[in-house]
N, C-alpha and C. Protein backbone atom coordinates (compact mmCIF):
# COMPACT_ATOMS: atom_id res chain seq x y z
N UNK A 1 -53.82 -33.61 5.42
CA UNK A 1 -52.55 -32.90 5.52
C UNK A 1 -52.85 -31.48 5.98
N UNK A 2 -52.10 -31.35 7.14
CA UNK A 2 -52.26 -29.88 7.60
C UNK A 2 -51.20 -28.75 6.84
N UNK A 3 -51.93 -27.11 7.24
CA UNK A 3 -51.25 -26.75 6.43
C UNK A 3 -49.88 -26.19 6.39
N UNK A 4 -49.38 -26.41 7.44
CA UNK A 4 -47.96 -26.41 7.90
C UNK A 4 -47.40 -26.92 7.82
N UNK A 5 -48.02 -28.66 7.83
CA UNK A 5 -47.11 -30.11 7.18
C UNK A 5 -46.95 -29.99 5.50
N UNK A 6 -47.87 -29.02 5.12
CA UNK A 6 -47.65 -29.02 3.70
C UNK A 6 -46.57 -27.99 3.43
N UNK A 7 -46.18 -27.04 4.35
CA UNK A 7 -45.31 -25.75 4.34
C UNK A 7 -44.07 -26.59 4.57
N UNK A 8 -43.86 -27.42 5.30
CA UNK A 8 -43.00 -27.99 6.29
C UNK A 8 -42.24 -28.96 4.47
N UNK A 9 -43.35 -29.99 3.95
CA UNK A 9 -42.48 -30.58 2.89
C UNK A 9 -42.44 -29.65 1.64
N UNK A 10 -43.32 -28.20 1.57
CA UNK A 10 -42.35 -27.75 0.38
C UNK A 10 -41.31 -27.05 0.95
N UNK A 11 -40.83 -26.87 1.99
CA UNK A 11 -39.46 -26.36 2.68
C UNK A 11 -38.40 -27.81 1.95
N UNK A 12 -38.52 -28.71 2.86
CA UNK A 12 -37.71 -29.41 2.39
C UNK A 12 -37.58 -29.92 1.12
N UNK A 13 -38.67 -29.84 0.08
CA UNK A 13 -37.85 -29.91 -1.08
C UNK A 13 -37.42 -29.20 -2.13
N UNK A 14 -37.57 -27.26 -1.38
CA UNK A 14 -36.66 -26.60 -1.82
C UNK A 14 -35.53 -26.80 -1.25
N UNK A 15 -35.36 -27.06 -0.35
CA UNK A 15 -33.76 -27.41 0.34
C UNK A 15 -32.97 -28.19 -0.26
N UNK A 16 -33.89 -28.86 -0.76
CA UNK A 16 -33.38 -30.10 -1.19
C UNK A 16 -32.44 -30.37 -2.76
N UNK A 17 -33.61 -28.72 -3.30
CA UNK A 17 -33.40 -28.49 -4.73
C UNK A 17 -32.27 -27.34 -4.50
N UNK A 18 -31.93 -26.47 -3.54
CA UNK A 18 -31.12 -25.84 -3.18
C UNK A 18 -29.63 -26.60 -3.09
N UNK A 19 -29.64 -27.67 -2.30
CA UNK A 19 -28.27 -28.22 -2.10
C UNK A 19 -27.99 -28.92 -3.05
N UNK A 20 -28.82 -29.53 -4.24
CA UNK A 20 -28.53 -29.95 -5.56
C UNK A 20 -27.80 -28.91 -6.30
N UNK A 21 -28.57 -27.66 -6.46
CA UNK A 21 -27.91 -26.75 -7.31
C UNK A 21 -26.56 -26.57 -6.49
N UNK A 22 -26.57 -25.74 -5.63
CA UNK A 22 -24.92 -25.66 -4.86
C UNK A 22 -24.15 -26.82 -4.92
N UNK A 23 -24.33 -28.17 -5.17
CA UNK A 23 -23.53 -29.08 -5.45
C UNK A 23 -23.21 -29.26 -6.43
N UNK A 24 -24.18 -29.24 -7.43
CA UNK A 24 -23.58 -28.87 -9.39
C UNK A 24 -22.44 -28.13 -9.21
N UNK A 25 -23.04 -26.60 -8.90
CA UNK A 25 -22.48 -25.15 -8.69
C UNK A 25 -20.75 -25.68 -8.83
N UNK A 26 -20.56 -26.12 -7.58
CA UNK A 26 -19.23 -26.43 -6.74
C UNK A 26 -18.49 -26.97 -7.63
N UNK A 27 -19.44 -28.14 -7.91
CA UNK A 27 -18.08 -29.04 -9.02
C UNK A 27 -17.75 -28.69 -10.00
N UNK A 28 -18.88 -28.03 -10.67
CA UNK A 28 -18.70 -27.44 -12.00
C UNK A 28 -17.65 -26.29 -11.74
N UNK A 29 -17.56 -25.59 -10.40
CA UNK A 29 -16.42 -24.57 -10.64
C UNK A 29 -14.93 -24.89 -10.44
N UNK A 30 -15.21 -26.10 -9.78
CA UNK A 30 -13.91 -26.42 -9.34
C UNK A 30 -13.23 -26.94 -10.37
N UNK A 31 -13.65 -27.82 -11.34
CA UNK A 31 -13.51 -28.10 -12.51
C UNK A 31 -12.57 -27.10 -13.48
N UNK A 32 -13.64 -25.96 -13.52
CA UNK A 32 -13.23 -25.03 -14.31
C UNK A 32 -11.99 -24.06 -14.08
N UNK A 33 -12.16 -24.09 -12.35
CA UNK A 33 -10.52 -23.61 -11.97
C UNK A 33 -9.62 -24.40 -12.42
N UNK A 34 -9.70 -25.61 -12.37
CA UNK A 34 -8.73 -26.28 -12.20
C UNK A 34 -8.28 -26.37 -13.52
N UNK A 35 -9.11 -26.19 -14.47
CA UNK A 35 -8.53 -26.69 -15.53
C UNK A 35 -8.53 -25.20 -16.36
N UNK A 36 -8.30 -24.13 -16.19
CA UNK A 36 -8.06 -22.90 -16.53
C UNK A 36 -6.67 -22.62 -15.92
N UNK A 37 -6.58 -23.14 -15.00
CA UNK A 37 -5.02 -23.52 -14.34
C UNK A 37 -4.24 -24.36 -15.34
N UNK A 38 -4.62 -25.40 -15.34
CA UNK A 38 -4.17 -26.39 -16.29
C UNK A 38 -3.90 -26.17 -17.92
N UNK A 39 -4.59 -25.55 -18.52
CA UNK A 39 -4.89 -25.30 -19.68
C UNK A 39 -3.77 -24.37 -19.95
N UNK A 40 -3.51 -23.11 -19.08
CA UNK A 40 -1.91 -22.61 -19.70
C UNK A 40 -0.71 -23.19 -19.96
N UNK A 41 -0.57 -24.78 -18.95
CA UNK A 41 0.77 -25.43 -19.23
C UNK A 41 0.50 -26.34 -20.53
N UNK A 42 -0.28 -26.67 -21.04
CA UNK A 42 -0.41 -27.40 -22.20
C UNK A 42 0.86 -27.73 -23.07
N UNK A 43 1.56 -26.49 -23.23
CA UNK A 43 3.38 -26.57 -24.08
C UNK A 43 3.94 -27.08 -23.26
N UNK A 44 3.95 -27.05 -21.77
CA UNK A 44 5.17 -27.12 -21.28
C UNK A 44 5.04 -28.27 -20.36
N UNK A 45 3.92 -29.45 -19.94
CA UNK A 45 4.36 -30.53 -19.60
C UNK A 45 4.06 -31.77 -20.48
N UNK A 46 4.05 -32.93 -19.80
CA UNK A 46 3.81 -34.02 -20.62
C UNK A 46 2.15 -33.99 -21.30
N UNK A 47 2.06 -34.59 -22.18
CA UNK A 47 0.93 -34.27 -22.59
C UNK A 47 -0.10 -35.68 -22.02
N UNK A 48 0.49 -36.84 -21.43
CA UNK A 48 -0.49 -37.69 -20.59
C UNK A 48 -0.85 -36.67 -19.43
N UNK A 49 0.29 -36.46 -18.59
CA UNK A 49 -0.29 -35.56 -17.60
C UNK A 49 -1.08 -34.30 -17.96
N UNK A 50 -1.27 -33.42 -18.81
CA UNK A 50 -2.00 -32.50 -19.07
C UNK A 50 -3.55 -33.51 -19.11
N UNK A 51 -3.47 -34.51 -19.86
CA UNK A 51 -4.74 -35.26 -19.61
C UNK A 51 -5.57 -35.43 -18.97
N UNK A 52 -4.60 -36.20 -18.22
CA UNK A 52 -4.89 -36.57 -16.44
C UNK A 52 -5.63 -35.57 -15.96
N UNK A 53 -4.59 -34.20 -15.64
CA UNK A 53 -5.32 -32.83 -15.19
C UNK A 53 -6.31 -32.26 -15.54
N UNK A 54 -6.64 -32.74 -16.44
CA UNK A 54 -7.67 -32.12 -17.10
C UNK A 54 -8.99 -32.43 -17.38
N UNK A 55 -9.06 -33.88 -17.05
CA UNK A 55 -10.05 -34.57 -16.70
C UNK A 55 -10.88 -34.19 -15.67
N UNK A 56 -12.59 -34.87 -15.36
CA UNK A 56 -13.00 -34.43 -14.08
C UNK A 56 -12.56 -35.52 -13.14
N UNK A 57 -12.32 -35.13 -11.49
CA UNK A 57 -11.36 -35.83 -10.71
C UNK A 57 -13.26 -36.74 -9.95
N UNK A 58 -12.76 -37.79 -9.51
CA UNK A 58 -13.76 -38.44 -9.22
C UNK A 58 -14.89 -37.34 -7.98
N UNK A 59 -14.22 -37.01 -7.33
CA UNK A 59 -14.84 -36.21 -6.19
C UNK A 59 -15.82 -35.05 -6.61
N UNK A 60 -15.28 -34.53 -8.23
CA UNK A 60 -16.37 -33.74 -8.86
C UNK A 60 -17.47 -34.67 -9.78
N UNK A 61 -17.37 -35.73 -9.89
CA UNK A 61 -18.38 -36.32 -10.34
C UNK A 61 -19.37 -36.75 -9.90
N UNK A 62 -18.53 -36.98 -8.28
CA UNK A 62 -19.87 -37.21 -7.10
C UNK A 62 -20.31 -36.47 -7.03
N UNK A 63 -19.82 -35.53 -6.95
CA UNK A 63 -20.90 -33.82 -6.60
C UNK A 63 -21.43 -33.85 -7.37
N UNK A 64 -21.58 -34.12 -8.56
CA UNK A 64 -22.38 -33.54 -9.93
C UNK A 64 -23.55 -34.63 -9.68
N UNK A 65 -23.71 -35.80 -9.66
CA UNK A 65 -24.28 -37.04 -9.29
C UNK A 65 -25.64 -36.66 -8.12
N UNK A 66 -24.50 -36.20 -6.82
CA UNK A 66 -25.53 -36.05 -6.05
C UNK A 66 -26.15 -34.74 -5.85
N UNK A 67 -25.67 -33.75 -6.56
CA UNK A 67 -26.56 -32.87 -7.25
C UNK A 67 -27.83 -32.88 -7.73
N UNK A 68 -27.32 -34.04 -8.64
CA UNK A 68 -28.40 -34.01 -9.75
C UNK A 68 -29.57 -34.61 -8.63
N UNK A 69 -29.32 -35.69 -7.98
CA UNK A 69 -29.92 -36.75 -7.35
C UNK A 69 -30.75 -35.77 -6.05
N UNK A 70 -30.32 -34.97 -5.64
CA UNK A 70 -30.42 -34.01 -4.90
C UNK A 70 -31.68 -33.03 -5.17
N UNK A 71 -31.39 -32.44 -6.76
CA UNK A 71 -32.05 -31.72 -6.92
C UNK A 71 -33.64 -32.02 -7.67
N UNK A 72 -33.21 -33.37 -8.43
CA UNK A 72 -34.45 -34.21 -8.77
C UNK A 72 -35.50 -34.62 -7.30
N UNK A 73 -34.97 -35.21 -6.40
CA UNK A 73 -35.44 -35.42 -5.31
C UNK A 73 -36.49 -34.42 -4.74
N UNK A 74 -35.46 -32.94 -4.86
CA UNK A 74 -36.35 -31.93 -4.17
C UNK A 74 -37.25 -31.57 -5.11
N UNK A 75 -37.32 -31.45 -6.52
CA UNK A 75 -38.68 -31.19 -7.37
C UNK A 75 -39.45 -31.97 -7.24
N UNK A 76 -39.62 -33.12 -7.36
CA UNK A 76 -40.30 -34.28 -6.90
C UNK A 76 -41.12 -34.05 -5.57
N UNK A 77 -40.09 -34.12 -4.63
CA UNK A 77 -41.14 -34.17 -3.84
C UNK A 77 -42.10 -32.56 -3.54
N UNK A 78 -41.61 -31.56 -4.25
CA UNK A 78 -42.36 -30.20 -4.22
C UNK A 78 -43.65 -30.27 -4.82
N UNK A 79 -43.07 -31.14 -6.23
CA UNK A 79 -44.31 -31.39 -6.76
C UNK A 79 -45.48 -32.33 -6.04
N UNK A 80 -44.84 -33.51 -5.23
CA UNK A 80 -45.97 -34.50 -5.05
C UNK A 80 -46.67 -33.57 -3.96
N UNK A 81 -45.62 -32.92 -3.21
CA UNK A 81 -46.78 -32.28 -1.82
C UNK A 81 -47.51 -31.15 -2.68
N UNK A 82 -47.76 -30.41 -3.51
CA UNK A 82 -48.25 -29.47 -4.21
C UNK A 82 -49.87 -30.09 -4.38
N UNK A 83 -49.82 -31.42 -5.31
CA UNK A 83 -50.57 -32.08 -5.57
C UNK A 83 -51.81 -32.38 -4.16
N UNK A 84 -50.85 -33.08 -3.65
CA UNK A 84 -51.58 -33.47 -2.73
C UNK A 84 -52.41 -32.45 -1.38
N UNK A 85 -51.32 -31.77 -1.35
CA UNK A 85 -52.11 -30.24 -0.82
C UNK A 85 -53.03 -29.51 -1.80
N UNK A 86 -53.38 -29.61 -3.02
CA UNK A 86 -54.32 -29.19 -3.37
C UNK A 86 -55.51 -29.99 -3.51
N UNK A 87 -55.61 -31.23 -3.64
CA UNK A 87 -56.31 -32.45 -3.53
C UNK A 87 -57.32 -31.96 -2.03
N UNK A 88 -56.27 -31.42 -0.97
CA UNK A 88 -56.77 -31.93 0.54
C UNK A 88 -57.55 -30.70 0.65
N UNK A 89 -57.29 -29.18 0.07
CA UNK A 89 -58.23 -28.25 0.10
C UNK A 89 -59.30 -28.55 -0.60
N UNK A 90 -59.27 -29.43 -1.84
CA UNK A 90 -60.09 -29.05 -2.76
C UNK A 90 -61.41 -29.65 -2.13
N UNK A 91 -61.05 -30.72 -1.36
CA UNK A 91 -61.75 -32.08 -0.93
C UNK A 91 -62.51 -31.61 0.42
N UNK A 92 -61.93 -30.63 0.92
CA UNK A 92 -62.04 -30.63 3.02
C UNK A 92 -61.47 -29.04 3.30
């Protein structure tokens, strides 16, 4: 492994661990708008629908999902090229 191919995959799996976090980030805020919005009508509508609203909406669960999936991915593979780039100095 050269040492630019090794620069090259810990790039991508900070990127990788980057767009995980900004995808948590997102849902988790959108969430929290939404339901800081929500949370003042509590008296004043139905209380199924306050539910409803208040729940996380499927589209933030994906985000949170492929977040996670996202950001596991990119440690992973930071770690395996770490490894293995130190293996290839240690060796050659």
């Amino acid at each position: 492994m050269k040492n630019s191919s090794a620069r090259r995959i810990y790039a991508v799996g900070g990127a990788l661990a980057l767009l995980g976090v900004g995808f948590v980030f997102t849902a988790l805020f959108s969430y929290f708008i939404r339901y800081s919005q929500v949370d003042s009508l509590i008296g004043s509508i139905d209380n199924d629908l306050y539910l409803q609203l208040s729940q996380m909406f499927a589209a933030e669960k994906a985000l949170l999902s492929l977040g996670g999936i996202a950001f596991s991915a990119g440690i992973v593979l930071a770690i395996f090229s770490a490894i293995r780039f130190r293996r290839h100095t240690a060796v050659g």
